[in-house]
N, C-alpha and C. Protein backbone atom coordinates (compact mmCIF):
# COMPACT_ATOMS: atom_id res chain seq x y z
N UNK A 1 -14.60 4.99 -20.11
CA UNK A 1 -15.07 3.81 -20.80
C UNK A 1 -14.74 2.58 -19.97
N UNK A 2 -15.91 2.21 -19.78
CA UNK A 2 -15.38 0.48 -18.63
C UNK A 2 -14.45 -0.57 -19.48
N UNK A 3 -14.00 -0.91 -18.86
CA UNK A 3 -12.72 -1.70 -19.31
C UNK A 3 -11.73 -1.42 -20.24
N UNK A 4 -11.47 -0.41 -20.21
CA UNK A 4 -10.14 -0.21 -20.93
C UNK A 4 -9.52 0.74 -20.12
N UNK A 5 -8.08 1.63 -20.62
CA UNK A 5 -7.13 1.96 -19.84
C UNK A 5 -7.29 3.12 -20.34
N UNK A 6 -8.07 3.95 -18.79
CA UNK A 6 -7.94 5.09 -18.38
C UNK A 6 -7.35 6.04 -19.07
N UNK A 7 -6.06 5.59 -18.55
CA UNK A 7 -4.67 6.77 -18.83
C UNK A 7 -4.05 6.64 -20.12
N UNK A 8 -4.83 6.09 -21.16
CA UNK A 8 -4.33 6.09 -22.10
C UNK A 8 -5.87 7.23 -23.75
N UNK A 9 -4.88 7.86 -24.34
CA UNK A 9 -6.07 8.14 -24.93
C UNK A 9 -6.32 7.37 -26.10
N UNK A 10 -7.05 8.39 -26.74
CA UNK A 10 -7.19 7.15 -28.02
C UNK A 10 -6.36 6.33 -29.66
N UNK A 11 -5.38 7.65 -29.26
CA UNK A 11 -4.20 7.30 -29.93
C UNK A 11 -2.76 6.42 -29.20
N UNK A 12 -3.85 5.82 -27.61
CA UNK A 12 -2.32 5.43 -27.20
C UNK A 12 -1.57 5.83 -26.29
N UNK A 13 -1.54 7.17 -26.23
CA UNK A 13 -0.72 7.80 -25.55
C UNK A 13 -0.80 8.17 -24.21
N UNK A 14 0.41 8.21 -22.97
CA UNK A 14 -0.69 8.56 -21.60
C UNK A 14 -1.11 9.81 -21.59
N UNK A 15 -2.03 10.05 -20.62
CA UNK A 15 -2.85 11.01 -19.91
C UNK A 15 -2.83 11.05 -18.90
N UNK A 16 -3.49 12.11 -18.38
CA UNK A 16 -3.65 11.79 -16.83
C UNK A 16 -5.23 11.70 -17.42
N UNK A 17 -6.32 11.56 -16.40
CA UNK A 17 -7.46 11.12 -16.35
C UNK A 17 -8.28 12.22 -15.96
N UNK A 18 -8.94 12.97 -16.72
CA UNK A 18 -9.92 14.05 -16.16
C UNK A 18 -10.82 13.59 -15.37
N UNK A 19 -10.82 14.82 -14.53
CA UNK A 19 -11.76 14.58 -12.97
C UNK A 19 -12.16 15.91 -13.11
N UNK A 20 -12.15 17.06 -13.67
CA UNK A 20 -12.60 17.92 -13.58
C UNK A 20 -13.97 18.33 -13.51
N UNK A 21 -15.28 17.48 -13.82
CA UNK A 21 -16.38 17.39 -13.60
C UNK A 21 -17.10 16.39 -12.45
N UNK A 22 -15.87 15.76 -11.68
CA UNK A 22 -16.58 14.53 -10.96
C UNK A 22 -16.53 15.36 -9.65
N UNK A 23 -17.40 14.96 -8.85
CA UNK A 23 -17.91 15.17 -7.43
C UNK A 23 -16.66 15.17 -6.37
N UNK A 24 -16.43 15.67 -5.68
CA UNK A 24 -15.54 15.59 -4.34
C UNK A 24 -16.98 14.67 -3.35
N UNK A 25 -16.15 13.27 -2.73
CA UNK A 25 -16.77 12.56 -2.23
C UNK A 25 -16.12 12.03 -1.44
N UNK A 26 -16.38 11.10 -0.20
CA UNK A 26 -15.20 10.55 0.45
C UNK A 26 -14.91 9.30 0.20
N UNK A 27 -13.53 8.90 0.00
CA UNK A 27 -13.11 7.70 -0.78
C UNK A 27 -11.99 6.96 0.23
N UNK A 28 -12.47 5.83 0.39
CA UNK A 28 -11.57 4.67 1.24
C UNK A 28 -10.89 3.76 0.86
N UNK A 29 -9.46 3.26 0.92
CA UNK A 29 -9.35 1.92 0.52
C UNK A 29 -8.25 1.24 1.97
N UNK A 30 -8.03 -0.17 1.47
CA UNK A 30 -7.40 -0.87 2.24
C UNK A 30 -6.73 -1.65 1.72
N UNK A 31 -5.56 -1.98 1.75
CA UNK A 31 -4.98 -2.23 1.02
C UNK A 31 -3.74 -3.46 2.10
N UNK A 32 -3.13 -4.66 1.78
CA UNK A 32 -2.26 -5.50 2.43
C UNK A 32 -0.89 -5.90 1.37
N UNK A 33 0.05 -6.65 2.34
CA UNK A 33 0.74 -7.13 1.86
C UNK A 33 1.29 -7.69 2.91
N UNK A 34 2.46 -8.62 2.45
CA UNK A 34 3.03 -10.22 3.28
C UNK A 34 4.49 -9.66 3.15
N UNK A 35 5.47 -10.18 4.25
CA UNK A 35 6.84 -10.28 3.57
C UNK A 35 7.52 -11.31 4.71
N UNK A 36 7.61 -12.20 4.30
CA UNK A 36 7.96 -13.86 4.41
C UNK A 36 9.45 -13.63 4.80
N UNK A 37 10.05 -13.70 6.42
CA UNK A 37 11.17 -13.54 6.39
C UNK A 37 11.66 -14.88 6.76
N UNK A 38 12.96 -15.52 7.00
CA UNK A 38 13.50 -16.27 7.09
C UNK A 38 13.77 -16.77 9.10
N UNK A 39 14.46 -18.00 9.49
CA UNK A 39 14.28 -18.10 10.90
C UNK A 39 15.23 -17.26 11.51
N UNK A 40 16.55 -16.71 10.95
CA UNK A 40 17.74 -15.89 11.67
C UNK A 40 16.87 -14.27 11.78
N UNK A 41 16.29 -13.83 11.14
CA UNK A 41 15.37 -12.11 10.91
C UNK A 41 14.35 -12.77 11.86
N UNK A 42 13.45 -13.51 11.90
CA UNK A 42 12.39 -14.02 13.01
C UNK A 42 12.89 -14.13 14.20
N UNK A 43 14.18 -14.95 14.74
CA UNK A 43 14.09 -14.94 16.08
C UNK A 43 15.00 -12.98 16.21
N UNK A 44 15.61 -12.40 15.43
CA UNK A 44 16.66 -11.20 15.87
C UNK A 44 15.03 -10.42 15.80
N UNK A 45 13.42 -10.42 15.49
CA UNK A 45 13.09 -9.62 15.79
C UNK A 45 12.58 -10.20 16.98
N UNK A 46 11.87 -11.53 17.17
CA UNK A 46 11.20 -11.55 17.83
C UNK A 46 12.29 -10.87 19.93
N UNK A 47 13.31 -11.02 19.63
CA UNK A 47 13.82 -10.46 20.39
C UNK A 47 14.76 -9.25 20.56
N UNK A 48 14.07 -8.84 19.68
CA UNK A 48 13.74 -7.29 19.48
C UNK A 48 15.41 -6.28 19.52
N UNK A 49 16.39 -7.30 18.71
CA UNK A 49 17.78 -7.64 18.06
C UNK A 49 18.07 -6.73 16.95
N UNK A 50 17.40 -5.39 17.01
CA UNK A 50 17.44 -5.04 15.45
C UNK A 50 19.12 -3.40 15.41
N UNK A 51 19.78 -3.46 14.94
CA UNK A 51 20.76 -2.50 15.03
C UNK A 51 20.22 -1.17 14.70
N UNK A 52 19.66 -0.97 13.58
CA UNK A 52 19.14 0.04 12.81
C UNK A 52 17.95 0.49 13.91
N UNK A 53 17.25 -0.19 14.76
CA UNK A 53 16.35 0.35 15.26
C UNK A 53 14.95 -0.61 14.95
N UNK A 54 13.77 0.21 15.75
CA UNK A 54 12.41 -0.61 15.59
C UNK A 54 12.25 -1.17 14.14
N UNK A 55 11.96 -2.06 13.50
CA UNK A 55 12.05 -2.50 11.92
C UNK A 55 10.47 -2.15 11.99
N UNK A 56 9.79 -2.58 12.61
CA UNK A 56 7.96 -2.42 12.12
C UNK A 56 7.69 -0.95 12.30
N UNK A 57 8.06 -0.22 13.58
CA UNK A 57 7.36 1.51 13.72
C UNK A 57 8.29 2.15 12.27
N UNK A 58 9.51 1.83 11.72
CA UNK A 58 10.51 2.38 10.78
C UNK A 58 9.48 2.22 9.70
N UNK A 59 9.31 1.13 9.67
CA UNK A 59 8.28 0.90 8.48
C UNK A 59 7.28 1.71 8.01
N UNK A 60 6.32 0.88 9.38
CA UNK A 60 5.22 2.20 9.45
C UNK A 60 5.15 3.39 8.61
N UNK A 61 6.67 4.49 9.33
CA UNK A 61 6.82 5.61 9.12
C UNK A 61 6.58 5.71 7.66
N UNK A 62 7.79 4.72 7.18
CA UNK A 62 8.37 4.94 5.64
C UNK A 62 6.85 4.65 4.70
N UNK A 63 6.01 4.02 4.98
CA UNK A 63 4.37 3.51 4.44
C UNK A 63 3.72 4.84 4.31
N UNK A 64 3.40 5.71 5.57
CA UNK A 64 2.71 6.60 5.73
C UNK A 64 3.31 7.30 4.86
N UNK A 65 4.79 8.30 4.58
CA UNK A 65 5.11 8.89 4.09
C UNK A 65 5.00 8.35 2.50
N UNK A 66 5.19 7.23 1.77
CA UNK A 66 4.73 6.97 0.45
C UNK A 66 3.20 7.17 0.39
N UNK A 67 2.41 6.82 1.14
CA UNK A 67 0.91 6.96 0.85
C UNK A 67 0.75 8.54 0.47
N UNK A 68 2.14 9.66 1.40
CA UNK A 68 1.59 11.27 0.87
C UNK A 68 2.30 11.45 -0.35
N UNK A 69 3.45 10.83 -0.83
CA UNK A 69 3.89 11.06 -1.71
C UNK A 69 3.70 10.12 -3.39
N UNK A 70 2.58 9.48 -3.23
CA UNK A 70 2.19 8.78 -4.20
C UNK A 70 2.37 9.18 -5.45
N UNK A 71 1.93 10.15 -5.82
CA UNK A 71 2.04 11.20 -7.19
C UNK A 71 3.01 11.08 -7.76
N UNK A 72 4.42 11.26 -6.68
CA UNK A 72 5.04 11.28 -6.81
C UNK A 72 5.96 9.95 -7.41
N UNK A 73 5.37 9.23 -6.97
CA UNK A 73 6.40 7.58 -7.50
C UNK A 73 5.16 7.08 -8.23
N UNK A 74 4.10 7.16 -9.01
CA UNK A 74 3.45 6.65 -9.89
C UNK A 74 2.70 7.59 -10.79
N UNK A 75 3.42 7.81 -12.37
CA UNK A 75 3.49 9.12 -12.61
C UNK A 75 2.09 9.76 -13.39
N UNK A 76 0.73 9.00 -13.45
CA UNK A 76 0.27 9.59 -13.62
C UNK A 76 -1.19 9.71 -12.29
N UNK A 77 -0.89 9.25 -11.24
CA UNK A 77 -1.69 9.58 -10.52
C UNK A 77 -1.58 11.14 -9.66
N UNK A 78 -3.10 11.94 -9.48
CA UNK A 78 -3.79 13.19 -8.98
C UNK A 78 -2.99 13.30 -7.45
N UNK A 79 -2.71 14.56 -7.35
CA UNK A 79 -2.15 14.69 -6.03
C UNK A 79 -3.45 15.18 -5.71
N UNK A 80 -4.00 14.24 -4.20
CA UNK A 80 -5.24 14.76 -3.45
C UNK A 80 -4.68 15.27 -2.34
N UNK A 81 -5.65 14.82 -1.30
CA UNK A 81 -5.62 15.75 -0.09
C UNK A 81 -5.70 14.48 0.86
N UNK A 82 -4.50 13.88 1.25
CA UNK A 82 -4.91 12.88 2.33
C UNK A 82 -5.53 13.23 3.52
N UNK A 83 -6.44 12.62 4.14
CA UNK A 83 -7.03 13.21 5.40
C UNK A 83 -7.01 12.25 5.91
N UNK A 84 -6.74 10.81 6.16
CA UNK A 84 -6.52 9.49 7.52
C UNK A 84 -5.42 8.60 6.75
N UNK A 85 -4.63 8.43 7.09
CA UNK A 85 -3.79 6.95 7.05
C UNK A 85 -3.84 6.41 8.32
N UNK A 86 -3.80 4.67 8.07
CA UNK A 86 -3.44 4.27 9.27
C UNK A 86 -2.93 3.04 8.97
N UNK A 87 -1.32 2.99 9.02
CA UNK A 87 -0.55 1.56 8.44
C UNK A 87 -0.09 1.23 9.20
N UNK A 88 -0.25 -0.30 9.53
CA UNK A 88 0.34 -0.95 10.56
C UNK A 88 1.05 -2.26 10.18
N UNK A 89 1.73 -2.84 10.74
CA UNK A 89 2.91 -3.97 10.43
C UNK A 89 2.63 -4.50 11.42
N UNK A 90 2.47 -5.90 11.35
CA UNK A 90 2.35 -6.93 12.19
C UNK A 90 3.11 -8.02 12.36
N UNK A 91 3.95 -8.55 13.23
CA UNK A 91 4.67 -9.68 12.65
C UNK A 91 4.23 -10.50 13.89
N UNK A 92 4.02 -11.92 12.96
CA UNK A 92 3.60 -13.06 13.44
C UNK A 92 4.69 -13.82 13.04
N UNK A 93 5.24 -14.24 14.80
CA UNK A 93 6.68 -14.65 15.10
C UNK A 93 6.11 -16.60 14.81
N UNK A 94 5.07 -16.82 15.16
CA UNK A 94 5.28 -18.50 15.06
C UNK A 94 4.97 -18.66 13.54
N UNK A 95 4.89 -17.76 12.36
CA UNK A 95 4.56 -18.05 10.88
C UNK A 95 5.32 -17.08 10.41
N UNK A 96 6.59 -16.35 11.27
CA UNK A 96 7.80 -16.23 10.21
C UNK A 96 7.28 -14.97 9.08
N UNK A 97 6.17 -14.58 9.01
CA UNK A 97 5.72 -13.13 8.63
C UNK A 97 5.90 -11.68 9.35
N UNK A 98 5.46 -10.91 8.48
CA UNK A 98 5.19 -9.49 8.80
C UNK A 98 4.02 -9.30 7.69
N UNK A 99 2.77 -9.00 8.24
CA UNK A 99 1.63 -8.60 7.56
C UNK A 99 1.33 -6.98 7.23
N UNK A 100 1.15 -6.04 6.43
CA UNK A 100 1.62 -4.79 6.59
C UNK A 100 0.16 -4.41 5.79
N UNK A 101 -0.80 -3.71 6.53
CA UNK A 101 -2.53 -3.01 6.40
C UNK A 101 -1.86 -1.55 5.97
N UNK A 102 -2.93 -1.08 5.09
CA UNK A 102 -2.39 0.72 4.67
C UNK A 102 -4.16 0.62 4.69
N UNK A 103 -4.73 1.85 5.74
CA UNK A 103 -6.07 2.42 5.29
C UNK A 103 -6.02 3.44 4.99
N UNK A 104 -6.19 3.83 3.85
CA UNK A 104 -6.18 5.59 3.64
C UNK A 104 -7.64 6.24 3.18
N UNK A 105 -8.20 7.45 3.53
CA UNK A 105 -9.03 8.04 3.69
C UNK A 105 -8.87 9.82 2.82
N UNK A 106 -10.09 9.79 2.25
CA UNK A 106 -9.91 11.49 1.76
C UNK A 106 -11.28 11.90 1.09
N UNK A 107 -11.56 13.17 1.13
CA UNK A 107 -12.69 13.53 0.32
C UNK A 107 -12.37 14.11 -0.69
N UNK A 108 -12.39 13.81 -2.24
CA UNK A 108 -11.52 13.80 -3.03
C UNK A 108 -12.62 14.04 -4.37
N UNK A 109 -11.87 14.26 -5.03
CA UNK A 109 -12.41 13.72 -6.99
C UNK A 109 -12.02 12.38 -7.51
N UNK A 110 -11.19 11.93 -7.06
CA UNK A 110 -10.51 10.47 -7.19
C UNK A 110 -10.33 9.70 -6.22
N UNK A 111 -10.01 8.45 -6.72
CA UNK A 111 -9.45 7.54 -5.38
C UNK A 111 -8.56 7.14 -4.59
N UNK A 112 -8.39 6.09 -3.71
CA UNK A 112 -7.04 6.45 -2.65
C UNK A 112 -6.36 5.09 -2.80
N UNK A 113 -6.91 4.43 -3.82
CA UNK A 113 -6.18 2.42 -3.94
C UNK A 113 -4.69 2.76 -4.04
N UNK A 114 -4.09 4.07 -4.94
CA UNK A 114 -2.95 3.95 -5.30
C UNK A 114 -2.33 3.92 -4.00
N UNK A 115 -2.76 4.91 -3.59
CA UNK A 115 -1.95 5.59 -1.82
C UNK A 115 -1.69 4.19 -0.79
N UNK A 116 -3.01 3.59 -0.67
CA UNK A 116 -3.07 2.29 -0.07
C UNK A 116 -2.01 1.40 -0.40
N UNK A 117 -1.69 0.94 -1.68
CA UNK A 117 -0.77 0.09 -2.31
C UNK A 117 0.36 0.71 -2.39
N UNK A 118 0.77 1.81 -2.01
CA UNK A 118 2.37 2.49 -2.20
C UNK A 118 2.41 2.42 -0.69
N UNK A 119 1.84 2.35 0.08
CA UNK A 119 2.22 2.33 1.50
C UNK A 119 2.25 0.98 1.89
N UNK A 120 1.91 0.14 1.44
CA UNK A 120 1.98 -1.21 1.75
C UNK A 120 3.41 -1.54 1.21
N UNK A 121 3.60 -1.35 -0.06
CA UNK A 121 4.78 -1.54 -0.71
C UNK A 121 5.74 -0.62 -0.11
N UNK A 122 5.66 0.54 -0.15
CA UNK A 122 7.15 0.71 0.52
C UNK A 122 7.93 0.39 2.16
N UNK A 123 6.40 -0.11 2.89
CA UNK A 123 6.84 -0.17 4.20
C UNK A 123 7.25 -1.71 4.30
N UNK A 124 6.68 -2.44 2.90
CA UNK A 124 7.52 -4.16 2.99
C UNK A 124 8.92 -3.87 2.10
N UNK A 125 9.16 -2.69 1.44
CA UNK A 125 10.52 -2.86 1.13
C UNK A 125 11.87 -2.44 1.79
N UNK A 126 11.00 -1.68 3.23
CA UNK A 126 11.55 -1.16 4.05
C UNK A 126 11.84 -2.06 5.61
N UNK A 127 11.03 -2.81 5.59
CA UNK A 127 11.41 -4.40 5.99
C UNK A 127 12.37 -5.06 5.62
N UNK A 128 12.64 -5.38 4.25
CA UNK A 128 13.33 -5.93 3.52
C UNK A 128 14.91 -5.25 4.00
N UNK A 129 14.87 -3.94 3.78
CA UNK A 129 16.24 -2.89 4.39
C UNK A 129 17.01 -2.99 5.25
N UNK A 130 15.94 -3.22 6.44
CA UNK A 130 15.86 -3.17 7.58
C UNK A 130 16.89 -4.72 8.20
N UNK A 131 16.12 -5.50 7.38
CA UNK A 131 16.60 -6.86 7.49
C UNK A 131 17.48 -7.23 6.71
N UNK A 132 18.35 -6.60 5.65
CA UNK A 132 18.90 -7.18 4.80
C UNK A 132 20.18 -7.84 5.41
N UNK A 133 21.08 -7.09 6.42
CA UNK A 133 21.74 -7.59 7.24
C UNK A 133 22.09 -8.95 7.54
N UNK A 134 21.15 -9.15 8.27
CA UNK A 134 21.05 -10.41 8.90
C UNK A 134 20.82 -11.48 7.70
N UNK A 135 19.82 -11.59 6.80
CA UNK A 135 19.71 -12.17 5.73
C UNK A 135 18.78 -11.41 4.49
N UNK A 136 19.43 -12.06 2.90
CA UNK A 136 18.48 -11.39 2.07
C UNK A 136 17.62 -12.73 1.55
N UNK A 137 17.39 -13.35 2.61
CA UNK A 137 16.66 -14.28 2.38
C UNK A 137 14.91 -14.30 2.46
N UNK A 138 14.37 -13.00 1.96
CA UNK A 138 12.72 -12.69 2.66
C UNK A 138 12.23 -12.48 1.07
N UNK A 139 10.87 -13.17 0.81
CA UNK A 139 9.73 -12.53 -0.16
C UNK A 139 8.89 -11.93 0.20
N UNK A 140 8.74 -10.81 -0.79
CA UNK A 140 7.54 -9.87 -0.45
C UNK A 140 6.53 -10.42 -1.52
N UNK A 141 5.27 -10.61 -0.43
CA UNK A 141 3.71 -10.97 -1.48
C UNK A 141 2.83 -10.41 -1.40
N UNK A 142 1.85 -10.65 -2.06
CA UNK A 142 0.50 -10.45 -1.90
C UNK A 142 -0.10 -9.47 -1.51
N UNK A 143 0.74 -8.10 -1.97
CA UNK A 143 0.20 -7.19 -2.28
C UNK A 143 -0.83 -6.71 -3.10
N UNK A 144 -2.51 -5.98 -2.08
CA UNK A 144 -3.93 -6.29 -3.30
C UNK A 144 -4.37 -5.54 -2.19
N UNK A 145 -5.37 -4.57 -2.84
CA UNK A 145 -6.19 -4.26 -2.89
C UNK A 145 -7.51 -5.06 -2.11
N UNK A 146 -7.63 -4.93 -0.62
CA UNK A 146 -8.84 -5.75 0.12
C UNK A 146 -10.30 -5.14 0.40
N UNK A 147 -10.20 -3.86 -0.34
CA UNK A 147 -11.45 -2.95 -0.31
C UNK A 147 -10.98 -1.48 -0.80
N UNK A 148 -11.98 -1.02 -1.11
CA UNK A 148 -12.48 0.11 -1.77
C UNK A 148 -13.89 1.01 -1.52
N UNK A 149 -14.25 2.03 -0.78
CA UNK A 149 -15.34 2.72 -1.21
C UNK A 149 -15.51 3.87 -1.61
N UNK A 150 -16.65 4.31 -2.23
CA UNK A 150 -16.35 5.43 -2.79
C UNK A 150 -16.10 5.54 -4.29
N UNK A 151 -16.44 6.72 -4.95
CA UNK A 151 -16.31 6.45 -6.33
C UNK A 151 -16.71 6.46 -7.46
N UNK A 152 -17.07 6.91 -9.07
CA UNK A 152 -17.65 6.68 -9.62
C UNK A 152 -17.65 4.59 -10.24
N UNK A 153 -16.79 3.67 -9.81
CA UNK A 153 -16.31 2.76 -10.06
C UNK A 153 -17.18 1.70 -9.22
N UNK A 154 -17.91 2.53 -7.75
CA UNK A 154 -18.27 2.04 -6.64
C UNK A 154 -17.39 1.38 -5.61
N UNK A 155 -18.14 0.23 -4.96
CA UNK A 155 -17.66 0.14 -4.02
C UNK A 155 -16.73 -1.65 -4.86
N UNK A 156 -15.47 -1.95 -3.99
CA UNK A 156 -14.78 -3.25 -4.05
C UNK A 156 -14.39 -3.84 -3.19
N UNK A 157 -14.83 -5.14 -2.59
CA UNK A 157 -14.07 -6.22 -1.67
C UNK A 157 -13.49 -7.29 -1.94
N UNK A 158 -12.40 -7.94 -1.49
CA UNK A 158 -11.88 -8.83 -2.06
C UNK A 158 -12.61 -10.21 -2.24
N UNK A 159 -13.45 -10.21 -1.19
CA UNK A 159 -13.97 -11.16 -0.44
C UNK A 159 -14.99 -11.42 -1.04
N UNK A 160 -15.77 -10.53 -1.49
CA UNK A 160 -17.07 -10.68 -2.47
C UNK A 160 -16.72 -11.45 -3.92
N UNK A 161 -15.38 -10.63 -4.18
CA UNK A 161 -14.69 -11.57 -5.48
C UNK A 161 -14.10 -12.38 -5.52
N UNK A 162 -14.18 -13.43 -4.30
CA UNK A 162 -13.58 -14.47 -4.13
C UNK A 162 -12.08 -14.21 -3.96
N UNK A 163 -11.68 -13.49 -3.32
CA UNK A 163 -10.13 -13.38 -2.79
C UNK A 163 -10.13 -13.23 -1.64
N UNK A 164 -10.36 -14.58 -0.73
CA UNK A 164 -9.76 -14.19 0.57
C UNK A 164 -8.80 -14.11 1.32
């Protein structure tokens, strides 16, 4: 039913969401997030100062591995079949960021937004870890959803909906 909540039935209660009649199709999303560190974490990365090791490839890692284990940390989403991730962390040393992309890919009965958004999120809280050291002075933002295809829901861009 459009606009209301899925995972809930009609008494309320959760569900998981039957897919048992929907198509295996291939389903994309993309997914971002920000994490705003402070100038002492900016210059210890930009010169590449970190004790624990690489903070962005660590990340990475820790992103990819939540995108397979999604199911797992959001309890009523379908364990699929990942077939592409590709998360990357970027940090832009003169604006004091780290920008962190999750693309995930699968031919599925369902979709991959969750996977996208758990890999974004855990590889900025793994930033956060990484850096706490030096300071716990960093916000994590703007974590969303920047596309979608695939789907009985269709296709979603941020950009079309005025979120750029």
């Amino acid at each position: 039913m459009e606009g209301s909540f899925s995972h809930l039935d009609g008494a309320g209660s959760p569900r998981m969401v039957d897919v048992t009649g929907k198509p295996e199709t291939l389903r994309t999303a993309l997914a971002e997030g920000w994490v705003l560190l402070d100038r002492a974490i900016s210059e210890k990365l930009a010169a590449g100062e970190s004790k624990k090791g690489d903070v962005l490839k660590i990340a990475e890692t820790a992103g990819i591995m939540a995108v397979k284990r999604t199911p797992e940390l959001i309890p009523l989403c379908h364990g699929i079949r990942i077939e592409k991730t590709d998360l990357k962390c970027s940090f832009l040393p003169n604006e004091g960021k780290v920008r962190i992309t999750c693309s995930v890919a699968a031919r599925d009965v369902t979709g991959v937004e969750m996977e996208a958004l758990a890999g974004v999120s855990v590889a900025a809280l793994t930033v956060y870890d990484m850096c706490k050291g030096i300071s716990k002075n960093m916000t994590i933002e703007g974590i969303r959803l920047l596309n979608k295809r695939g789907g009985k829901s269709g296709n979603y861009d941020a950009r079309e909906e005025g979120q750029e």
